[in-house]
N, C-alpha and C. Protein backbone atom coordinates (compact mmCIF):
# COMPACT_ATOMS: atom_id res chain seq x y z
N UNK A 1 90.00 80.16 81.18
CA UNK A 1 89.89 80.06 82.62
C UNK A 1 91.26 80.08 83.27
N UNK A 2 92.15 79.23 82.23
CA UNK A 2 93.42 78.99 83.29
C UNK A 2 94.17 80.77 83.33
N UNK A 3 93.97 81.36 82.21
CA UNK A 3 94.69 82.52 81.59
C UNK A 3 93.69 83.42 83.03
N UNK A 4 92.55 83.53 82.90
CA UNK A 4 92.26 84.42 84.20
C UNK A 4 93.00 84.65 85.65
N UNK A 5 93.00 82.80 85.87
CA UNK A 5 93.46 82.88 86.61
C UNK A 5 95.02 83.04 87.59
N UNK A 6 96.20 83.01 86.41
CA UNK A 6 97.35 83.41 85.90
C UNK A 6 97.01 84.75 86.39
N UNK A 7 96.90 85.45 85.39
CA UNK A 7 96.20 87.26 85.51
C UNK A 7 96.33 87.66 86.97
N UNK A 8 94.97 86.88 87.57
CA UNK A 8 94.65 87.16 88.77
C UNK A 8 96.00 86.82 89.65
N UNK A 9 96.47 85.84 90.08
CA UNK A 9 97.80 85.34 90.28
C UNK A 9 99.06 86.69 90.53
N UNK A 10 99.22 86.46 89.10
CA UNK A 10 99.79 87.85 88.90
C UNK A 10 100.09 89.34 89.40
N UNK A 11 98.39 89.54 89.12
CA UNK A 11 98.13 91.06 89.66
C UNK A 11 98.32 91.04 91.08
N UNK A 12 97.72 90.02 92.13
CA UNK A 12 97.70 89.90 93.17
C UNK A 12 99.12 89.96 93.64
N UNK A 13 99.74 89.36 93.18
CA UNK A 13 101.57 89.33 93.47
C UNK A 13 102.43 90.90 93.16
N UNK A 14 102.00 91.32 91.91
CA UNK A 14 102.54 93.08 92.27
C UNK A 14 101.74 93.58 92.86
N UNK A 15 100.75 93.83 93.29
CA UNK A 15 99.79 94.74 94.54
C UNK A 15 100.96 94.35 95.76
N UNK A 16 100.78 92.73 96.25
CA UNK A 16 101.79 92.63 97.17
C UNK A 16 102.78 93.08 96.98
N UNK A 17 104.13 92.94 95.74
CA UNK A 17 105.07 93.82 96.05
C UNK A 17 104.91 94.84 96.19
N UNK A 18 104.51 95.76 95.36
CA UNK A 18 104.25 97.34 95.38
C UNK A 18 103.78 98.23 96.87
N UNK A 19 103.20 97.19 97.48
CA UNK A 19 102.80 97.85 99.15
C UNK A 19 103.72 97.81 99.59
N UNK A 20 104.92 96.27 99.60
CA UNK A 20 105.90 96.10 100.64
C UNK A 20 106.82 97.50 100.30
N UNK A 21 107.09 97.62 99.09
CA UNK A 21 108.02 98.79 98.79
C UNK A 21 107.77 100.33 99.19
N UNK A 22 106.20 100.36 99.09
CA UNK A 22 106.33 101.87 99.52
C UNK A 22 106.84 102.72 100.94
N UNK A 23 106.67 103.27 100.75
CA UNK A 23 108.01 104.53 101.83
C UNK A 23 107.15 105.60 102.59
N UNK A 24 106.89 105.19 104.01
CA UNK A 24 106.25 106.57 104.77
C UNK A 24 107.12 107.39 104.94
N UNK A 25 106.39 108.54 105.21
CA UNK A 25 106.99 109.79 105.37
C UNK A 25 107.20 109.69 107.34
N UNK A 26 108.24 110.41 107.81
CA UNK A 26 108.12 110.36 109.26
C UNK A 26 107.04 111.56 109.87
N UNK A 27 106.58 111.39 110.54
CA UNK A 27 105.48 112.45 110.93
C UNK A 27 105.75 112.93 112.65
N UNK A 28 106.00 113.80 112.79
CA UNK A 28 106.18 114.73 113.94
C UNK A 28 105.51 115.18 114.74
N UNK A 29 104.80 114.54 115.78
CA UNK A 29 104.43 114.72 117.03
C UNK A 29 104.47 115.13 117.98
N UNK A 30 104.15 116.49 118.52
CA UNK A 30 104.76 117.82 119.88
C UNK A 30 103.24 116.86 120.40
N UNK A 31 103.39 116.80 122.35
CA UNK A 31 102.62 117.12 122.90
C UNK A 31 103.21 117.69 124.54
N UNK A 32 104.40 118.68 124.11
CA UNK A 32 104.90 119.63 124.97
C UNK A 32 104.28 120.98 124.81
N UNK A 33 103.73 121.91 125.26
CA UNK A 33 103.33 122.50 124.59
C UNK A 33 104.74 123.97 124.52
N UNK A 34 105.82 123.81 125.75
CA UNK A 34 107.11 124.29 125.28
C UNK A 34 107.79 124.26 123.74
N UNK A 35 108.17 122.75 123.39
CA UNK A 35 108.61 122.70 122.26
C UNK A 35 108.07 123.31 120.62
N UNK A 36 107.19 123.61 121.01
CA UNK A 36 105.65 124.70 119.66
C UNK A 36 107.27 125.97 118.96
N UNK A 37 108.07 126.53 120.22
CA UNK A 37 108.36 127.56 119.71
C UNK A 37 110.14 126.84 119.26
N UNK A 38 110.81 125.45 119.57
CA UNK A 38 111.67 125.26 119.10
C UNK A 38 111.97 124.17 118.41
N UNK A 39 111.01 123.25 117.84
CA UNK A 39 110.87 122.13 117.21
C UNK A 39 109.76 122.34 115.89
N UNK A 40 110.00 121.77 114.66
CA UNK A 40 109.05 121.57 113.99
C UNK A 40 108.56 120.78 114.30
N UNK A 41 106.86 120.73 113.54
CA UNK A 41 105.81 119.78 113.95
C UNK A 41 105.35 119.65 112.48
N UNK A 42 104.47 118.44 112.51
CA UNK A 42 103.20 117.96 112.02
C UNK A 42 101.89 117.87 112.31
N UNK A 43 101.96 117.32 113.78
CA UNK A 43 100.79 117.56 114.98
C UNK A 43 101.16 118.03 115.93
N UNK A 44 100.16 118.42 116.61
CA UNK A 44 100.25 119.12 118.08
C UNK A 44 99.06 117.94 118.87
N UNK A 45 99.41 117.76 120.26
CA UNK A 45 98.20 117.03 120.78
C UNK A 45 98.09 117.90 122.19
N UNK A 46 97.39 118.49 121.80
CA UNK A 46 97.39 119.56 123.64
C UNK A 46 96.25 119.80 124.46
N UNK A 47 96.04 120.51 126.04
CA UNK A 47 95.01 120.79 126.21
C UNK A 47 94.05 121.41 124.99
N UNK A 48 92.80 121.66 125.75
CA UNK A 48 91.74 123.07 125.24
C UNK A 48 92.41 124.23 125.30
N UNK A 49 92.84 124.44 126.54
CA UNK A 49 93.45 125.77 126.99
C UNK A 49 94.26 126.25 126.48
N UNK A 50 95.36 125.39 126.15
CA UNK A 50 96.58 125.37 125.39
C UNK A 50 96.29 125.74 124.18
N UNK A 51 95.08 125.21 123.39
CA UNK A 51 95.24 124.64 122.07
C UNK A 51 94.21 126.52 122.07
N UNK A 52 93.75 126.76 122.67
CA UNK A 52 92.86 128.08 122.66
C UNK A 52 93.81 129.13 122.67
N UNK A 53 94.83 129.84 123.36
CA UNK A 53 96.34 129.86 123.78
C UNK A 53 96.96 130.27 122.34
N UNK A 54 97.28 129.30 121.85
CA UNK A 54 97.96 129.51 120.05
C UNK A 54 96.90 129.66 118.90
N UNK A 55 95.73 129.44 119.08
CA UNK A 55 95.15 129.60 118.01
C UNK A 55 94.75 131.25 118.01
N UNK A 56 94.80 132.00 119.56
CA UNK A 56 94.52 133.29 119.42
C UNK A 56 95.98 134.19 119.70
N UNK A 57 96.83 133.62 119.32
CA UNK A 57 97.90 134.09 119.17
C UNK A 57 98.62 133.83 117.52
N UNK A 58 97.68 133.14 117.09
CA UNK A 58 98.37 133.24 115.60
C UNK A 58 99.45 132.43 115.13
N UNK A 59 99.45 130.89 116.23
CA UNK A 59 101.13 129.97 115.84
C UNK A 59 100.74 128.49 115.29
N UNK A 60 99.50 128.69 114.90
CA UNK A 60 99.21 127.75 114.32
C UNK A 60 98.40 127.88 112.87
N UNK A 61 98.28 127.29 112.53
CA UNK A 61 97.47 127.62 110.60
C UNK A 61 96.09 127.24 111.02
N UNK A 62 95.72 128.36 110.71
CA UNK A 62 94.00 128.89 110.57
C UNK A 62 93.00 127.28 110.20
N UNK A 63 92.39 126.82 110.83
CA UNK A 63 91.31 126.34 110.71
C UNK A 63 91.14 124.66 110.43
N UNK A 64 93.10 124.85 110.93
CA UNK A 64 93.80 123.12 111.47
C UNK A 64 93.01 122.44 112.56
N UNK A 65 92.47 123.28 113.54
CA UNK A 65 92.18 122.49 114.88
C UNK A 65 90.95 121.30 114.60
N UNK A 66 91.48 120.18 115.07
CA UNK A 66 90.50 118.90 115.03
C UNK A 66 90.32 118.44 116.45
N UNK A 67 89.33 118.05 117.10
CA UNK A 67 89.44 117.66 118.62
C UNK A 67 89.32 116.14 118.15
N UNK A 68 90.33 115.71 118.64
CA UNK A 68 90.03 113.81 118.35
C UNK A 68 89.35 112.86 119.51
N UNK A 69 89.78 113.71 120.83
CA UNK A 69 89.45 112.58 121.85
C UNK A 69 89.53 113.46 123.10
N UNK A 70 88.35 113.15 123.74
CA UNK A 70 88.18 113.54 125.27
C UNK A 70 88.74 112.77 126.62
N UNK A 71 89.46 113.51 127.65
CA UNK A 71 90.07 112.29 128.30
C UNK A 71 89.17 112.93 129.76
N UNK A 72 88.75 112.16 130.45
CA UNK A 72 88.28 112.17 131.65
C UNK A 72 89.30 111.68 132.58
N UNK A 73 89.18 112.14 133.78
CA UNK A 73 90.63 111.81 134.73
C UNK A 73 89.25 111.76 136.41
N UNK A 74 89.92 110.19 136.80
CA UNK A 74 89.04 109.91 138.34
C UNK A 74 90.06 109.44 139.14
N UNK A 75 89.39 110.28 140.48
CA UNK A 75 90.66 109.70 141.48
C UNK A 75 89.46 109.09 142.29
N UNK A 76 90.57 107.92 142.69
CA UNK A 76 89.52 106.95 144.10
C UNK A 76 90.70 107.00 145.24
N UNK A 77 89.94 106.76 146.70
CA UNK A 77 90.56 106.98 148.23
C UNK A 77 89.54 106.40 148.36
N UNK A 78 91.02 105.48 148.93
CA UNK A 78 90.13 104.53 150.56
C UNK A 78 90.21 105.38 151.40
N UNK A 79 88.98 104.97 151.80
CA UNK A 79 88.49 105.50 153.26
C UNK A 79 89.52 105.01 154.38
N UNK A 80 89.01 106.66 154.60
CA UNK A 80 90.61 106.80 155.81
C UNK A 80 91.44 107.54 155.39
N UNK A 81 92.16 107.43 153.94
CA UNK A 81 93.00 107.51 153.44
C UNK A 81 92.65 109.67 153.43
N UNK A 82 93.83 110.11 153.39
CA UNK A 82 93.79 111.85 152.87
C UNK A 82 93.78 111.61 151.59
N UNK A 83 92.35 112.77 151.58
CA UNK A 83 92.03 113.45 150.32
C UNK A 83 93.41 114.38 149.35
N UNK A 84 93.83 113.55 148.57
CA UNK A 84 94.49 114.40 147.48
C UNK A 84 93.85 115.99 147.50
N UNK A 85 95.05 117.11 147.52
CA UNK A 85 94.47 118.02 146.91
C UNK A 85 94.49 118.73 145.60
N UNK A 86 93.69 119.73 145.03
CA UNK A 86 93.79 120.34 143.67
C UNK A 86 95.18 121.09 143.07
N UNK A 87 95.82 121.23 143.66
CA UNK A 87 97.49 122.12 143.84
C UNK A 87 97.69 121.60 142.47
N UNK A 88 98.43 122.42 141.48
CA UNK A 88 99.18 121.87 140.83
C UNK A 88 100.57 121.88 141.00
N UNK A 89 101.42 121.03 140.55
CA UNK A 89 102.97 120.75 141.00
C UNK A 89 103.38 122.08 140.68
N UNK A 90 104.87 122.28 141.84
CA UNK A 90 105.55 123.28 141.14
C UNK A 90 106.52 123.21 139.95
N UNK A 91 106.52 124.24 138.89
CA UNK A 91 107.35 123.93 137.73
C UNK A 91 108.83 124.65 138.00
């Protein structure tokens, strides 16, 4: 019993070291969709449009695309207040 539990002791104590020691890799994150043609990547996080854009242009590897998350966007105005319009900024 005592020897098990030694063992156990044990094992449990290199699992803990052995995690503290290991080593991530750094992973590379674009969500410019400029930087695609002067930065390496790992991920891309972009529109649809965008992400539709390079995949029919051939600058990305065939059959990478994952959609992870949908973002919805709401605007509120007080009354009274001017209606925001659709314009997008100038670049």
């Amino acid at each position: 019993m005592r020897a098990s539990l030694h063992t156990t002791a044990l094992t449990a104590l290199t699992l803990i070291a052995s995690s503290t020691l290991a080593i991530a890799a750094e992973v590379r994150v674009l969500t410019v969709d400029k930087e695609l043609a002067e930065k390496t990547f790992d991920a891309i996080i972009l529109s649809v449009p965008a992400m539709d854009f390079h995949d029919k242009a051939g600058s990305l590897a065939p059959r990478s695309r994952v959609a992870l998350a949908r973002v919805g966007v709401g605007v509120v105005v007080k009354e009274g207040a001017p209606v925001p319009t659709s314009r997008r900024p100038r670049s």
